[in-house]
Protein backbone atom coordinates (compact mmCIF):
# COMPACT_ATOMS: atom_id res chain seq x y z
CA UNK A 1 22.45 21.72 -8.69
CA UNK A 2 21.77 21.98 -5.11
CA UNK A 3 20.61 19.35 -2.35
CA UNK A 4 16.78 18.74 -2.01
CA UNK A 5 15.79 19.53 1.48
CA UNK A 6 12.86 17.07 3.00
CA UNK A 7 9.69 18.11 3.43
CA UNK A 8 8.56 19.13 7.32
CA UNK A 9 5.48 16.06 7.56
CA UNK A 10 4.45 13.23 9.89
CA UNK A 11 5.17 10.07 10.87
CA UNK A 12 8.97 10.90 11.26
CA UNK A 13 10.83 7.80 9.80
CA UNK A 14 12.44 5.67 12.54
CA UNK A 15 16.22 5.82 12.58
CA UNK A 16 16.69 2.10 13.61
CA UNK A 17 17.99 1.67 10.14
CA UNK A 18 21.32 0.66 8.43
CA UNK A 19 23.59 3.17 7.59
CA UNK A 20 23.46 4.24 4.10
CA UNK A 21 27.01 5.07 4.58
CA UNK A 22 28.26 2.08 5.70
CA UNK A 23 31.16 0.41 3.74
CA UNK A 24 29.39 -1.55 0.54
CA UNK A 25 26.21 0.31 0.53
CA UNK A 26 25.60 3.37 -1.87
CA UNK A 27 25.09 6.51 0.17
CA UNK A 28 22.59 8.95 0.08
CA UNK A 29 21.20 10.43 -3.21
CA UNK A 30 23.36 12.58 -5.03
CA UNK A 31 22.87 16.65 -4.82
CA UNK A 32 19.24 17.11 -6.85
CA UNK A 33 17.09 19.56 -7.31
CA UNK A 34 14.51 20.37 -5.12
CA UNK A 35 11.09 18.81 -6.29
CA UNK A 36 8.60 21.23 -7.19
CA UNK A 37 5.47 21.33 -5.14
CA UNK A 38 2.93 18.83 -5.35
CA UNK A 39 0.23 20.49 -7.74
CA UNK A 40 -2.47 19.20 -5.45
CA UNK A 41 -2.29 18.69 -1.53
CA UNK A 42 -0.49 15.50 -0.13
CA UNK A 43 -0.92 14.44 3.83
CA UNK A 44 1.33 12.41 5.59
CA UNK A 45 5.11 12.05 4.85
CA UNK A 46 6.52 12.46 1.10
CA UNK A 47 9.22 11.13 -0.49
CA UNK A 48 10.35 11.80 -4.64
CA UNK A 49 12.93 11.09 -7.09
CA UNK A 50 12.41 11.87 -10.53
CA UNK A 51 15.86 11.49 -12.98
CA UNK A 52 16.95 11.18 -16.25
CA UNK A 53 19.78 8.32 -15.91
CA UNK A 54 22.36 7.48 -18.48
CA UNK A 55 21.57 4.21 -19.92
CA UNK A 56 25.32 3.36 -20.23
CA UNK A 57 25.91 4.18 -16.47
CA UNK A 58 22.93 4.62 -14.63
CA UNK A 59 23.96 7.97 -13.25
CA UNK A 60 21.54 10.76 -12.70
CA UNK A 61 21.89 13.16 -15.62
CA UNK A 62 19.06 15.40 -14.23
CA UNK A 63 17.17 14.78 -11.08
CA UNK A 64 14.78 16.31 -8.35
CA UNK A 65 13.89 15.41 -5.40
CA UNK A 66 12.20 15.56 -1.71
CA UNK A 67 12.79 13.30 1.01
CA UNK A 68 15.38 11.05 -1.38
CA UNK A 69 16.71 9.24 1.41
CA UNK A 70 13.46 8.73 3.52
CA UNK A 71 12.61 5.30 4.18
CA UNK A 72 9.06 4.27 3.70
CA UNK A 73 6.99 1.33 3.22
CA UNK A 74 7.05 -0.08 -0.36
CA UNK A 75 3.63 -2.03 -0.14
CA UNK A 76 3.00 -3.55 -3.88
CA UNK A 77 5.41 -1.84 -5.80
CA UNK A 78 8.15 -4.08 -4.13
CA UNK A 79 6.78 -6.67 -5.93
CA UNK A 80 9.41 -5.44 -9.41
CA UNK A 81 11.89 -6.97 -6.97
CA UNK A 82 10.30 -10.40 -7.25
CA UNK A 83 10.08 -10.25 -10.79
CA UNK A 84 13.64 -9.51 -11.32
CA UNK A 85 14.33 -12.60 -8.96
CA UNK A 86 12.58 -14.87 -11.12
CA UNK A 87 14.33 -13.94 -14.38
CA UNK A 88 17.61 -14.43 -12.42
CA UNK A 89 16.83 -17.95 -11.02
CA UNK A 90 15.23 -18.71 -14.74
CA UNK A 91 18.56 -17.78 -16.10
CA UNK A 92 20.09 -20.08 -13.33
CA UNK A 93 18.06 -23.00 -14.65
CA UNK A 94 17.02 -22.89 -11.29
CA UNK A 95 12.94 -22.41 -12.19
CA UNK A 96 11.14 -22.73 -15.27
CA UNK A 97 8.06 -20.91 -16.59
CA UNK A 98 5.68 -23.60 -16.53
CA UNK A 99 5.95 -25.18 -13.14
CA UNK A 100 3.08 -25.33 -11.11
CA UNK A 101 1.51 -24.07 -8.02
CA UNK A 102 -1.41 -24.79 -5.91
CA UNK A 103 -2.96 -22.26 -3.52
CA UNK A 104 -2.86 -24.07 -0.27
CA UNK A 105 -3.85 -23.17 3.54
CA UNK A 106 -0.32 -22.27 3.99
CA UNK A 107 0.30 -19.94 0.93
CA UNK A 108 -2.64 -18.34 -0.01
CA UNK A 109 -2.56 -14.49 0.98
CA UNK A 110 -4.94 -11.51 1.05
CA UNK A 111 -6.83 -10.33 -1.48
CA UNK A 112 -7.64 -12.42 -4.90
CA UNK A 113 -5.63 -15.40 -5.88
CA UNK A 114 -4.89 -17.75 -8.47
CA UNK A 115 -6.47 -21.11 -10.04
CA UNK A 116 -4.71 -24.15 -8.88
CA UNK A 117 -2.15 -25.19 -11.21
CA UNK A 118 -0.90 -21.85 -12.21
CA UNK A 119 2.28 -21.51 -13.81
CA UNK A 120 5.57 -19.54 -12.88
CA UNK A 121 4.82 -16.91 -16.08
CA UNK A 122 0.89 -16.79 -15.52
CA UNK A 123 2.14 -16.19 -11.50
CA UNK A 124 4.18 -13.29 -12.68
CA UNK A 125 1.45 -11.56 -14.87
CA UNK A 126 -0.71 -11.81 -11.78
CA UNK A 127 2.04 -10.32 -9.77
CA UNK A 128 2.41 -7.06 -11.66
CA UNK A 129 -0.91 -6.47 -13.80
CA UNK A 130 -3.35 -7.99 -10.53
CA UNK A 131 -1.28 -7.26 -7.83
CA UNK A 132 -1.74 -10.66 -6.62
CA UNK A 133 -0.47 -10.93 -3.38
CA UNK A 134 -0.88 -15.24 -3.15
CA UNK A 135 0.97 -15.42 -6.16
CA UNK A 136 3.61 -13.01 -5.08
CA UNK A 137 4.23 -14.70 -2.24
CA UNK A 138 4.19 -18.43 -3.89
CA UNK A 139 6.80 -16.87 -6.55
CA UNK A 140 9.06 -15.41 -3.90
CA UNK A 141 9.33 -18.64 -1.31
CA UNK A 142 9.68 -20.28 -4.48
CA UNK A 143 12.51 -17.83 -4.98
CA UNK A 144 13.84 -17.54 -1.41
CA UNK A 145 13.44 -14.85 0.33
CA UNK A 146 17.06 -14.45 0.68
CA UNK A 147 17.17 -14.23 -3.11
CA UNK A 148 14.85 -11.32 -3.19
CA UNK A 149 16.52 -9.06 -0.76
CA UNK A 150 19.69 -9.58 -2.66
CA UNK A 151 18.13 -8.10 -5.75
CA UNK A 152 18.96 -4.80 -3.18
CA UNK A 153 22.41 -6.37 -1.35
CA UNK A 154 24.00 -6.29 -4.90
CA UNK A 155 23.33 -2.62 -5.37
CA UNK A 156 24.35 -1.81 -2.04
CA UNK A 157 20.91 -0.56 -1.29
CA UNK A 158 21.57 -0.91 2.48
CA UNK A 159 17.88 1.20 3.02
CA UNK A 160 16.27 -1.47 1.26
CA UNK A 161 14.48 -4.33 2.93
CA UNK A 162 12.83 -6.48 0.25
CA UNK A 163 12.87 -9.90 1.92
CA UNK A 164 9.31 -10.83 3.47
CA UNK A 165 6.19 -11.87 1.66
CA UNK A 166 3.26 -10.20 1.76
CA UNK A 167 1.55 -12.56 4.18
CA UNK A 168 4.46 -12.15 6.56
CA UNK A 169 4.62 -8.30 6.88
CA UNK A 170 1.08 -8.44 7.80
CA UNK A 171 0.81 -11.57 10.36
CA UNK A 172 3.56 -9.16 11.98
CA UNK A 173 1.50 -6.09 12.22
CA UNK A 174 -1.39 -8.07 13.37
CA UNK A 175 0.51 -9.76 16.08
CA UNK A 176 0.61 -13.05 14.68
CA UNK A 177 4.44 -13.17 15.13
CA UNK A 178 5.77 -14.36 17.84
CA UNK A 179 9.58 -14.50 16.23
CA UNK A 180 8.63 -10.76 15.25
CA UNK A 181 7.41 -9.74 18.41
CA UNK A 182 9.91 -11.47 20.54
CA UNK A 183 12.92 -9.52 18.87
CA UNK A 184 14.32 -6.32 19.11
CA UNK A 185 17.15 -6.68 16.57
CA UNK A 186 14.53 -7.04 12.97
CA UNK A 187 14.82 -3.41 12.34
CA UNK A 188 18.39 -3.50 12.05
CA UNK A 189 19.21 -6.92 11.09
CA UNK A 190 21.28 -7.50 8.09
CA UNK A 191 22.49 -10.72 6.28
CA UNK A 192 22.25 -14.22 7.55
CA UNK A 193 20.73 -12.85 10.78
CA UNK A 194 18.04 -10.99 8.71
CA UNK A 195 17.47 -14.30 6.71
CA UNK A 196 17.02 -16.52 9.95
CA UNK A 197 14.69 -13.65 11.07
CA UNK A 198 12.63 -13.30 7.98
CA UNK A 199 12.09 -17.28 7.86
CA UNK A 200 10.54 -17.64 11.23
CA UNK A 201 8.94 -14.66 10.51
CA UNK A 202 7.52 -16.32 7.46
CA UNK A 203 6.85 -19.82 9.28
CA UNK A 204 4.57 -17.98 11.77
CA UNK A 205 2.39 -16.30 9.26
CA UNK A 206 1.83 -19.76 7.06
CA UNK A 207 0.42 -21.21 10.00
CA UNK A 208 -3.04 -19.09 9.44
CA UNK A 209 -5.80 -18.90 7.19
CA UNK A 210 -6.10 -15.65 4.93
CA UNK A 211 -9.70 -15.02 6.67
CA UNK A 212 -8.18 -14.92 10.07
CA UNK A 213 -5.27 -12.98 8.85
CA UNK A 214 -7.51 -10.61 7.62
CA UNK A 215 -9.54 -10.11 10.79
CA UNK A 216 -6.79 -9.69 12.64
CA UNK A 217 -5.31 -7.35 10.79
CA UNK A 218 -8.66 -5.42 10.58
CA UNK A 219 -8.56 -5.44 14.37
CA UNK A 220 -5.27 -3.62 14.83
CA UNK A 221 -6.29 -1.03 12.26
CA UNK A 222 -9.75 -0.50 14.12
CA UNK A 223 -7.53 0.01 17.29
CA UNK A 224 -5.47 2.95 15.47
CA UNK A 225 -2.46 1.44 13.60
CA UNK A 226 1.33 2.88 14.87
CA UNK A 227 3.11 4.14 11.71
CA UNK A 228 6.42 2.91 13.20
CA UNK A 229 5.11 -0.62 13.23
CA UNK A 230 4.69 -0.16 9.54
CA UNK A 231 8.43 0.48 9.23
CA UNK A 232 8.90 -2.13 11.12
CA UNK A 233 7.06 -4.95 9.73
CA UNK A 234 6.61 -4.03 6.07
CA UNK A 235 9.05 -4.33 2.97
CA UNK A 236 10.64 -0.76 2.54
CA UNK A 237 13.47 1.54 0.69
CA UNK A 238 13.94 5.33 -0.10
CA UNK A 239 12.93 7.13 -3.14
CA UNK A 240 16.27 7.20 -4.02
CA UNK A 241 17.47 3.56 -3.59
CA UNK A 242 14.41 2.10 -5.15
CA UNK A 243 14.73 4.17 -8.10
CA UNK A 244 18.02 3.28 -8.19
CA UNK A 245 16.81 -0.66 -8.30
CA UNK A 246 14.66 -0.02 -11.39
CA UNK A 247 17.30 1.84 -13.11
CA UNK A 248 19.41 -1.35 -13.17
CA UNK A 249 16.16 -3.54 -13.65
CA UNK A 250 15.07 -2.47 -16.64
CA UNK A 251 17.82 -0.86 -18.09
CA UNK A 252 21.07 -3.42 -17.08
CA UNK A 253 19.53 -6.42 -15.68
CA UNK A 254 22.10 -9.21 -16.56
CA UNK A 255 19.34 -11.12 -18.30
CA UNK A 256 19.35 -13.65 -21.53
CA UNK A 257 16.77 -12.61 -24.58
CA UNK A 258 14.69 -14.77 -23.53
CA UNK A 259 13.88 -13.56 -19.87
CA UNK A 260 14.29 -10.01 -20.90
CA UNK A 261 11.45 -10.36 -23.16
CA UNK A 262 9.71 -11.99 -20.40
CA UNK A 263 10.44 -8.72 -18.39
CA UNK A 264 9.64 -6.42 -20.84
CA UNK A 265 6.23 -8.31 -21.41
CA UNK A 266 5.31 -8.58 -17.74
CA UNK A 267 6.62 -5.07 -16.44
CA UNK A 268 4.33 -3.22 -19.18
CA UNK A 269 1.56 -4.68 -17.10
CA UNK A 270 2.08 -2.58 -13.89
CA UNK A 271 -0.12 0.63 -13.56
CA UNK A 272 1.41 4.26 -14.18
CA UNK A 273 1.53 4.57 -17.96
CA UNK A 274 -1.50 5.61 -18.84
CA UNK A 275 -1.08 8.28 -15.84
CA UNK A 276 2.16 9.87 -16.87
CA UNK A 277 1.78 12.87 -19.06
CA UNK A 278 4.23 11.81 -21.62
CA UNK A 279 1.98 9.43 -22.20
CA UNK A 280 -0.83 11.34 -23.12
CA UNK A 281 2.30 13.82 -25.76
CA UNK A 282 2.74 10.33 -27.41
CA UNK A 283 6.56 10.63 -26.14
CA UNK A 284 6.73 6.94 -24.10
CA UNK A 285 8.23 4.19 -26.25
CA UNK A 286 8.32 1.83 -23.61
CA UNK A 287 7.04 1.41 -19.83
CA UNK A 288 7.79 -0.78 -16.56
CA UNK A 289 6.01 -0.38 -13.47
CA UNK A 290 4.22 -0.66 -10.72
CA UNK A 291 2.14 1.06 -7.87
CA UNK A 292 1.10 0.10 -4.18
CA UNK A 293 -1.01 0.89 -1.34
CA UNK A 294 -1.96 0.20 2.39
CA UNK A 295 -3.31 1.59 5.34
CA UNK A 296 -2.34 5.62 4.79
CA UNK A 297 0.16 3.93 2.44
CA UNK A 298 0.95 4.73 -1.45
CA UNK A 299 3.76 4.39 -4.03
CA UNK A 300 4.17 4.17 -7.33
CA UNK A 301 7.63 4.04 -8.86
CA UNK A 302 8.17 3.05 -12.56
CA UNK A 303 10.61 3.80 -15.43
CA UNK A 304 9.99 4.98 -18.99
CA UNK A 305 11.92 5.28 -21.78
CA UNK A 306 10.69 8.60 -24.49
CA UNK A 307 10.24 8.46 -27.99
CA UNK A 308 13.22 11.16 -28.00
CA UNK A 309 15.42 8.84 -25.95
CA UNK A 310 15.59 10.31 -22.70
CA UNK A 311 15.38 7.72 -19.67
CA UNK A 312 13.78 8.64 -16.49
CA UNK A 313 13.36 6.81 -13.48
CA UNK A 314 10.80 7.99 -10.73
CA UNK A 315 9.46 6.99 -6.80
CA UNK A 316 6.95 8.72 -5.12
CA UNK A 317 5.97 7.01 -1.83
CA UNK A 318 3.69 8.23 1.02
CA UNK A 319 3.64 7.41 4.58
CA UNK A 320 0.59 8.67 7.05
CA UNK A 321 -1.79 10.25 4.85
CA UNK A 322 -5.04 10.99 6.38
CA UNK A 323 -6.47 8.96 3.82
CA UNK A 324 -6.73 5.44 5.67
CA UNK A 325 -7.63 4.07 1.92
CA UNK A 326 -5.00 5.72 0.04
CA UNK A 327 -5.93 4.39 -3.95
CA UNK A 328 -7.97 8.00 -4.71
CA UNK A 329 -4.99 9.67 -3.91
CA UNK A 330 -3.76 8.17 -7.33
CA UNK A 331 -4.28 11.05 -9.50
CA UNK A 332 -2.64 13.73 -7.04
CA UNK A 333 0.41 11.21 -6.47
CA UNK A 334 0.63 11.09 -10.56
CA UNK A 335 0.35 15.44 -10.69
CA UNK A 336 3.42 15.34 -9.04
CA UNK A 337 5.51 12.73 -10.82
CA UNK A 338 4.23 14.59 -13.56
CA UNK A 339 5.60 18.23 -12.49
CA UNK A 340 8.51 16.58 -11.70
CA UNK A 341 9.33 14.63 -15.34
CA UNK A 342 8.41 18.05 -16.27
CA UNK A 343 10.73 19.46 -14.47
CA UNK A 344 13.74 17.14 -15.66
CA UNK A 345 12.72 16.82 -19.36
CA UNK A 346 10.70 19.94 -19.99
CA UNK A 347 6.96 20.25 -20.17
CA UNK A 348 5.36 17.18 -22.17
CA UNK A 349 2.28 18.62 -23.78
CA UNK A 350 -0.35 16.58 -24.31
CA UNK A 351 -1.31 15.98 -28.28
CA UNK A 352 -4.10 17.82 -28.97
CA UNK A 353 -7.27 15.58 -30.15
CA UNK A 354 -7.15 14.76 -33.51
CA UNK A 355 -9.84 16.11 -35.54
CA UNK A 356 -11.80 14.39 -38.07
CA UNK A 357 -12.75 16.12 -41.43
CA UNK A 358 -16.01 16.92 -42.00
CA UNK A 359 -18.03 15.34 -44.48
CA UNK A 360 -18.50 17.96 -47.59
């Protein structure tokens, strides 16, 4: 196999960023294959990692790749992190499925929320199938946010930043905070000093109402948004390292029965299985997932499991695409995916219709 060389595309990726080298963290992605070309044109910057893993290991067995080691914004699909969080602190005895939440002032994030009184499991479904971004960010506060970035720390995903809400990644991009904007070291923080970053962080975007939030943040988009700010503010990873975090989600996640059949349930939810072309050859026997998108931001990353019993993890993410609303770009994103589980597995044909008989 030989190394996957990145694409030549815009915004360059900052290089204020951990080491991926650095003692306890992973390293780069293993030699790969290069990705084929996307099937349909992509702007902005690309990243990919398609791979069949060993489900004993986790190791690659067959991978491609482009831009494995990029770092770009995760938007929504970070929220598999949260999930996994949940289930661990469930397992803990630390949380259980029915508590309750209310949306308050202080909580409530952009976007669609939940009813008053929601419980932890119903919070979870919103999470993944809605994309709920209130209830994300009431499940991980509830959480901690120190207990969601180590869902990365314990892989040694040292590329991986997992630890603000959703509300708190945007109050910084809209200016809202002043422990964000009066700092120099968030890009590169690790550990506690990440943690008593993130929290004030965090503090400064409960003080505001959603609505004002949201006018803000339309204000600084108006303006002409700065892609590095997005790499600064926002949750992030590679293709590589967040591929890697699914790998061990869904395939060695330390859980009881119980909460692994809460996974299972809940991770189904997330968009990308009715997209993937195995899908449509009858070869998936099971599905997690989940997709995301922002200003000139989209990702999806999932993993699948084939009726032959090959395992594949993938992560697409884009980064600048002249798309400012970046959803449409779904079916493109999934061509690619596509070529590349292709690519890994072999071509999965879709089953031709079935034919009914005619009457005689």
């Amino acid at each position: 196999m030989v190394a996957a060389s990145a694409p030549a595309s815009a915004p360059a990726a900052s290089s204020a960023l951990p080491d991926p080298e650095a003692p306890g963290c992973l390293g780069p992605a293993p030699a790969a294959l290069p990705a084929p070309p996307p099937p349909f044109p992509l702007s902005g910057r690309l990243g990919l990692w398609v791979a069949e893993v060993d489900p004993v290991t986790l190791k690659p067995l067959r991978a491609v790749a482009a831009d494995p080691d990029g770092v770009f914004p995760l938007a929504s699909t970070y929220k598999q992190a949260v999930l996994w969080a949940v289930l661990r602190q469930f397992d803990a005895g630390a949380l259980l499925p029915t508590e309750r939440f209310d949306v308050t002032r202080e909580n409530q994030s952009l976007g669609d929320y939940p009813y008053d009184g929601t419980n932890v499991k119903d919070l979870t479904v919103r999470m993944i199938r809605n994309s709920d971004n209130t209830a994300t960010d009431i499940l991980h506060r509830r959480v901690g946010l120190k207990a969601v970035q180590a869902v990365a720390d314990d892989l040694g995903l040292c590329r991986t930043r997992l630890i603000l809400p959703t509300k708190a990644w945007w109050a910084a991009q809209a200016g809202l905070s002043d422990a964000f904007n009066g700092t120099e070291r968030w890009a590169t923080a690790t550990g506690a000093d990440r943690e008593r970053l993130a929290a004030a962080i965090d503090a400064d975007a409960q003080k505001y109402r959603s609505d004002y939030l949201q006018r803000r943040l339309n204000d600084y988009f108006d303006r002409g948004a700065d892609p590095q700010l997005d790499l600064r503010a926002h949750n992030l990873s590679t293709p590589y390292e967040f591929a890697t975090l699914l790998a061990h989600e869904y395939l060695r996640p330390g859980l009881s029965p119980r909460a692994l059949k809460w996974e299972r349930e809940v991770a189904a939810l997330g968009f990308g299985r009715s997209a993937l072309r195995a899908e449509a050859a009858h070869n998936v026997l099971t599905f997690a997932g989940k997709g995301g998108n922002g200003w000139r931001i989209l990702t999806y990353t999932g993993y699948f499991q084939t009726r032959d019993g090959h395992h594949v993890v993938y992560a697409f993410m884009q980064h600048g695409a002249d798309q400012t609303y970046t959803m449409p770009n779904t079916r493109r994103a999934f061509a690619w995916i596509n070529a590349g589980v292709d690519a890994v597995l072999g071509e999965q044909k879709p089953a031709p219709p079935e034919t009914k008989p005619t009457a005689p």
